[in-house]
N, C-alpha and C. Protein backbone atom coordinates (compact mmCIF):
# COMPACT_ATOMS: atom_id res chain seq x y z
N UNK A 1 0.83 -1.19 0.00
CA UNK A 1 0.00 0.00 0.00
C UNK A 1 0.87 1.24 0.00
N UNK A 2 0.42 2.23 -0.69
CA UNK A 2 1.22 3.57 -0.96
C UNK A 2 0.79 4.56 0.40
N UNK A 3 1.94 5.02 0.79
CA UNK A 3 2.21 5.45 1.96
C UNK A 3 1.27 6.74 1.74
N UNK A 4 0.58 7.56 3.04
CA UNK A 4 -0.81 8.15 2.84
C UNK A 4 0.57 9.47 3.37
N UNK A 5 -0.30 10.71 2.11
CA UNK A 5 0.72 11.79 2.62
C UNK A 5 -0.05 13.24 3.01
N UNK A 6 0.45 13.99 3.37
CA UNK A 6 -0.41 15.53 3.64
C UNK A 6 0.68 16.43 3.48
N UNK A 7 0.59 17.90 3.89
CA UNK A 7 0.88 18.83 3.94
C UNK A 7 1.31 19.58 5.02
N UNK A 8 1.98 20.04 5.26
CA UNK A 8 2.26 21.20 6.34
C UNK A 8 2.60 23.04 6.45
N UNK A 9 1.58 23.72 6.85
CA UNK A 9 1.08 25.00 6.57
C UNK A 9 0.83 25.82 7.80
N UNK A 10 0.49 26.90 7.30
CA UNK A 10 0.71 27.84 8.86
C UNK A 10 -0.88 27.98 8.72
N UNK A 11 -1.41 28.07 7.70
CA UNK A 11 -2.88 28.34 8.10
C UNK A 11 -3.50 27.01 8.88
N UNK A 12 -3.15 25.94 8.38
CA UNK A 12 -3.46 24.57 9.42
C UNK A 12 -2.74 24.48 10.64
N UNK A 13 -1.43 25.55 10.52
CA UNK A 13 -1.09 25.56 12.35
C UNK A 13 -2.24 26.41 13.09
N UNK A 14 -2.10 27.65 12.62
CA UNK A 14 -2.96 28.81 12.88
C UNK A 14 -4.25 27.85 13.18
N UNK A 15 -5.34 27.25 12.47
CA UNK A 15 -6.53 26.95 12.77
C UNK A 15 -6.39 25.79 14.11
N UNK A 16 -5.14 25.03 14.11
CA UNK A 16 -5.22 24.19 15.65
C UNK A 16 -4.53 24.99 16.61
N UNK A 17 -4.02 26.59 16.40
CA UNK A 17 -3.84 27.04 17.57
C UNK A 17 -5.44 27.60 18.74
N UNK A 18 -6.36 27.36 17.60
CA UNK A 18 -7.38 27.75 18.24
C UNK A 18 -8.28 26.91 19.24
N UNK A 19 -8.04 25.79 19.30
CA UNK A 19 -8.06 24.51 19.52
C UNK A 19 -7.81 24.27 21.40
N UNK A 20 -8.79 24.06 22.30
CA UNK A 20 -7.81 23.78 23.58
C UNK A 20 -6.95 22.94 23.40
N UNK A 21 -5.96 22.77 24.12
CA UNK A 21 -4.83 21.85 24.11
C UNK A 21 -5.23 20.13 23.75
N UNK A 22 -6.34 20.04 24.60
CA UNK A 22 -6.93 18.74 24.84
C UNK A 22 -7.05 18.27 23.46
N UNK A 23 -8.10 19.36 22.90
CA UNK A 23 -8.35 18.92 21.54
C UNK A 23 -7.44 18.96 20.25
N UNK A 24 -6.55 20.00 20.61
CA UNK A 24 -5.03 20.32 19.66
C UNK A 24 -4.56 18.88 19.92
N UNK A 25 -4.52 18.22 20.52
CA UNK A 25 -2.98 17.00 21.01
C UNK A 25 -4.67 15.63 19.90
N UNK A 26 -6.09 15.92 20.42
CA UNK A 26 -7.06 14.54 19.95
C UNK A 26 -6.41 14.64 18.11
N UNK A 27 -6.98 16.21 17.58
CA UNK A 27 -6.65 16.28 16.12
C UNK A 27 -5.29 16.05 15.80
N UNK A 28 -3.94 16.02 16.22
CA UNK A 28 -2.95 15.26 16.26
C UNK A 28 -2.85 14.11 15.75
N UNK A 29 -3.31 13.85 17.22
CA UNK A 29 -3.39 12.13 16.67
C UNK A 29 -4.31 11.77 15.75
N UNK A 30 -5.65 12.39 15.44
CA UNK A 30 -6.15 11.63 14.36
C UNK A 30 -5.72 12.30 12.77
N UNK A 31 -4.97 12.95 13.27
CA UNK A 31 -3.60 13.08 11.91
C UNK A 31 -3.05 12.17 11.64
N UNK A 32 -1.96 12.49 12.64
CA UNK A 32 -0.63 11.21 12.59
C UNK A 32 -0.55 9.86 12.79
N UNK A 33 -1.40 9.48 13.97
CA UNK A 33 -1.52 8.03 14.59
C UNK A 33 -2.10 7.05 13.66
N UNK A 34 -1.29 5.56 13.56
CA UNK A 34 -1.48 4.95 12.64
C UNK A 34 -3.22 4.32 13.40
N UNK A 35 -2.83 3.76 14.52
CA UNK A 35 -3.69 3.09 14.92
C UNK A 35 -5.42 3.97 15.54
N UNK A 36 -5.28 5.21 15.71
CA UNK A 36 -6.49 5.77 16.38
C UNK A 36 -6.81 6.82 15.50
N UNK A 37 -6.17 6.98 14.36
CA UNK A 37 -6.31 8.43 13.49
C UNK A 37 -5.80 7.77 12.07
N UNK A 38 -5.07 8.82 10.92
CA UNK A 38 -5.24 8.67 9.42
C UNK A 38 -3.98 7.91 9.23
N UNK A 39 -2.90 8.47 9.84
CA UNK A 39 -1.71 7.59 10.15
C UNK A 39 -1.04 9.09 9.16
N UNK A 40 -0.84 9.71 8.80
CA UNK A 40 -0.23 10.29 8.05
C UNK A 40 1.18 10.02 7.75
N UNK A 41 1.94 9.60 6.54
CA UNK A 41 3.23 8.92 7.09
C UNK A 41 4.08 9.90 6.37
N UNK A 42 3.82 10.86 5.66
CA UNK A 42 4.66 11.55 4.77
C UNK A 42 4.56 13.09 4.62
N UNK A 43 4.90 13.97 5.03
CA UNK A 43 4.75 15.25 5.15
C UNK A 43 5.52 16.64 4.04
N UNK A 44 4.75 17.35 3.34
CA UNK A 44 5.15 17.84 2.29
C UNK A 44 5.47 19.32 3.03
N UNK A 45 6.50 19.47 3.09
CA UNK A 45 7.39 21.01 3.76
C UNK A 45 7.91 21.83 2.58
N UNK A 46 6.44 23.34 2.18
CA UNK A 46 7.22 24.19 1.66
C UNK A 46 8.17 24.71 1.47
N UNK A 47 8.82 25.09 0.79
CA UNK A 47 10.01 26.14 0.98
C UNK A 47 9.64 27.78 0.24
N UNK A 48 9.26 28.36 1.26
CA UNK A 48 8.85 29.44 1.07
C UNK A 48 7.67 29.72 1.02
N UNK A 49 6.84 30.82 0.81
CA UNK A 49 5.08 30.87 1.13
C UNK A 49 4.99 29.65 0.62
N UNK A 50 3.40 29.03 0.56
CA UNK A 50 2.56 28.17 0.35
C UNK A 50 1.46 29.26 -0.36
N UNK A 51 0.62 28.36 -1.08
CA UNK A 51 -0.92 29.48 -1.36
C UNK A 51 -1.62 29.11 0.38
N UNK A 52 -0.76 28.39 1.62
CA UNK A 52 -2.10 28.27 2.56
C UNK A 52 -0.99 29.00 3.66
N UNK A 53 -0.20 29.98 3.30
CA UNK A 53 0.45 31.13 4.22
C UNK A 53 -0.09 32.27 4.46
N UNK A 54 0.11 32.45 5.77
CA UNK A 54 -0.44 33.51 6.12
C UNK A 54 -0.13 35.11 5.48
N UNK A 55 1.34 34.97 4.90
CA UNK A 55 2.08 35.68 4.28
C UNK A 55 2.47 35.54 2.80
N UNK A 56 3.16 36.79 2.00
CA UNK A 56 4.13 35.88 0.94
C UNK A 56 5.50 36.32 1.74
N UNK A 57 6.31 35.35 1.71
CA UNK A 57 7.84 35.07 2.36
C UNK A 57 8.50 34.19 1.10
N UNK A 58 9.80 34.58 1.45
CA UNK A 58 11.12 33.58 0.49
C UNK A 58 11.74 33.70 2.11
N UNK A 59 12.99 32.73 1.39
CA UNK A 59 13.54 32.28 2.65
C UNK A 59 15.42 33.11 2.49
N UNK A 60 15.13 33.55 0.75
CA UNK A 60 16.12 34.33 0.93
C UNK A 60 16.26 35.80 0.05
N UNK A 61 15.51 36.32 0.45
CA UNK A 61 15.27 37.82 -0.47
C UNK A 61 16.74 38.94 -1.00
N UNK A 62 17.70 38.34 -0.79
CA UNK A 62 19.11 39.41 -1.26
C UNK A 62 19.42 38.95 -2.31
N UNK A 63 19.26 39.67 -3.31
CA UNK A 63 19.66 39.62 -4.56
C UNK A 63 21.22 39.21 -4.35
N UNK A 64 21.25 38.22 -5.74
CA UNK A 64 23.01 37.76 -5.55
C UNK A 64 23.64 36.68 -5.02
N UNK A 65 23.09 36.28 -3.94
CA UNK A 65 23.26 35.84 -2.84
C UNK A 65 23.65 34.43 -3.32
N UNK A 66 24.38 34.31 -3.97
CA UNK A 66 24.41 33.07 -4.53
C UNK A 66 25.16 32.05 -3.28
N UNK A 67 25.60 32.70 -2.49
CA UNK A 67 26.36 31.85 -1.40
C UNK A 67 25.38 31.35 -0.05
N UNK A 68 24.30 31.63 -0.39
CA UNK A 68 23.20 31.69 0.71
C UNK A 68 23.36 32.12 1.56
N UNK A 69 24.41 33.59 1.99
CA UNK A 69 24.85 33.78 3.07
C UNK A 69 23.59 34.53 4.02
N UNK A 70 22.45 35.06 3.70
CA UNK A 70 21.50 35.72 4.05
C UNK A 70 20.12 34.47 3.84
N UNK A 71 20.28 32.95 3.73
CA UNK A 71 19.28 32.09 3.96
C UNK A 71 18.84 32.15 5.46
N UNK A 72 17.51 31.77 5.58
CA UNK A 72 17.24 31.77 6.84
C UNK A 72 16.14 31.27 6.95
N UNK A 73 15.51 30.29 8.19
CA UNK A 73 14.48 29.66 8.24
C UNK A 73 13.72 30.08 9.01
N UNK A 74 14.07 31.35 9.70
CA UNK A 74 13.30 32.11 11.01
C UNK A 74 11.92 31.98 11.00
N UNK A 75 11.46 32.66 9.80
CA UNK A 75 9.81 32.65 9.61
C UNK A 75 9.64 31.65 9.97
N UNK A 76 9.74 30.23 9.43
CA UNK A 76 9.17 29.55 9.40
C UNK A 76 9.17 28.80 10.91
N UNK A 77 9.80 29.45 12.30
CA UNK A 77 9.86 29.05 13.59
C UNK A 77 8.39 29.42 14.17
N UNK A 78 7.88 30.36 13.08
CA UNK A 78 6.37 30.86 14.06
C UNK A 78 5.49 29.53 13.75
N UNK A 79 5.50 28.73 12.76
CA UNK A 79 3.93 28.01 12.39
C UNK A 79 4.51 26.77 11.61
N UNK A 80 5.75 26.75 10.53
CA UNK A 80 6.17 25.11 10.02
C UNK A 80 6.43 24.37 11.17
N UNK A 81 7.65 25.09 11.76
CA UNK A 81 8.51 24.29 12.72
C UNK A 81 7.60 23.51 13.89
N UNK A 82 6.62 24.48 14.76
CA UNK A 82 5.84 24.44 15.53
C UNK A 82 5.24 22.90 14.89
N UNK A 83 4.45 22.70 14.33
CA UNK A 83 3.55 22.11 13.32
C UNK A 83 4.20 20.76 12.76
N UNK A 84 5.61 20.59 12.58
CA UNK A 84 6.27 19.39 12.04
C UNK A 84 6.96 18.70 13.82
N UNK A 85 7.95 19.54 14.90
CA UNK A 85 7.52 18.93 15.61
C UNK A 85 6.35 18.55 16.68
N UNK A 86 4.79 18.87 16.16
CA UNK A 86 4.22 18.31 17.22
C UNK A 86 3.78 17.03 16.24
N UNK A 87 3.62 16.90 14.96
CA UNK A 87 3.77 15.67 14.41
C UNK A 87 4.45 14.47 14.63
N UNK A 88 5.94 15.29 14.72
CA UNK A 88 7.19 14.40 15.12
C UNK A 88 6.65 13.63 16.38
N UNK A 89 6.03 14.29 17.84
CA UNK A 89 5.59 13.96 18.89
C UNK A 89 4.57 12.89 18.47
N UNK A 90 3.78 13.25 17.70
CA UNK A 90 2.80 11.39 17.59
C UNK A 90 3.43 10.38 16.91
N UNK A 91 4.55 10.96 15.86
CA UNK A 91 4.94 10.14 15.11
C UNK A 91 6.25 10.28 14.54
N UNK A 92 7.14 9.92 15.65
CA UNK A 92 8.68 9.82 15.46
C UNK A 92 9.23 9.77 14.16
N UNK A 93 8.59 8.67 12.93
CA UNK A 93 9.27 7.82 12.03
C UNK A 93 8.54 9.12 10.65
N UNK A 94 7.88 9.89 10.60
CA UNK A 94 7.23 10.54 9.70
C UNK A 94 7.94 11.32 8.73
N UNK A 95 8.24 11.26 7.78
CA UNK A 95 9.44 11.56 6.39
C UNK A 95 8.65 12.67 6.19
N UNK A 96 9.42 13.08 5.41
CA UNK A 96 9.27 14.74 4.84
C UNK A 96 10.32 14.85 3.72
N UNK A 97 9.23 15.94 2.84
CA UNK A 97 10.33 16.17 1.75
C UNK A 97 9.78 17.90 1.05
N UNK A 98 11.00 17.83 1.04
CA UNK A 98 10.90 19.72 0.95
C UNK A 98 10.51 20.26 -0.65
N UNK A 99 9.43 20.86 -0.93
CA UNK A 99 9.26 21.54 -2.05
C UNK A 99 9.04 22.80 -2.06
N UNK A 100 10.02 23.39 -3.18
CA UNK A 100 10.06 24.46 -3.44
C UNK A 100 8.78 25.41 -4.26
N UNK A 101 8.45 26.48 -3.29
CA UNK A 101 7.52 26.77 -3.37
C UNK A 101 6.92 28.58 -3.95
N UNK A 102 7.49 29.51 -3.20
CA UNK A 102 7.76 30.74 -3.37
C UNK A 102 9.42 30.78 -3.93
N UNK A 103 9.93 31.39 -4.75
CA UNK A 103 11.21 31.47 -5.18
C UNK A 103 11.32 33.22 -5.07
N UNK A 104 12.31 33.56 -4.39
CA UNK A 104 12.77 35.00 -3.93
C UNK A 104 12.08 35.88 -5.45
N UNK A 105 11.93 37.49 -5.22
CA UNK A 105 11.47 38.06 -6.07
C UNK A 105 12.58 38.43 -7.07
């Protein structure tokens, strides 16, 4: 069977920050958990806005920059990061693969 995959977004962080905890940690698991929820096993990590961002962001806006010396993942500490490890928390083994998404202006 082909491994079941989703997405990861700040507007789907944003909508389970609204969430009491109780119920933030139930929709979790019936995310991630193989056995009590969808099992989600594969997680698709923008690189840069998404169309489901709260913002438009690049991750490296300096022209030139060919050395990436001005890359940075900061933004994405408010709502990806948040959001991939509480996944990680139901589900240790959960792969990810990064697509490029917004490309600097």
């Amino acid at each position: 069977m082909d491994r079941i995959r989703g997405c990861f977004n700040e507007k789907g962080w944003e909508a389970l920050q609204n969430l009491s905890a109780s119920d933030k940690s139930k929709a979790m698991k019936l995310l991630f958990d193989k056995k009590d929820g969808l099992g989600l096993e594969w997680g698709r990590i923008p690189i840069g806005a998404s169309d489901y961002a709260l913002t438009r962001y690049t991750l490296d806006e300096t022209a030139g920059d060919t050395g990436m010396e001005h890359f940075s993942i900061d933004h994405d500490t408010n709502y990806l990061i948040p959001f991939i490890k509480a996944a990680q928390a139901v589900k240790p083994d959960i792969l990810f693969w990064g697509s490029a998404w917004t490309p600097p202006t």
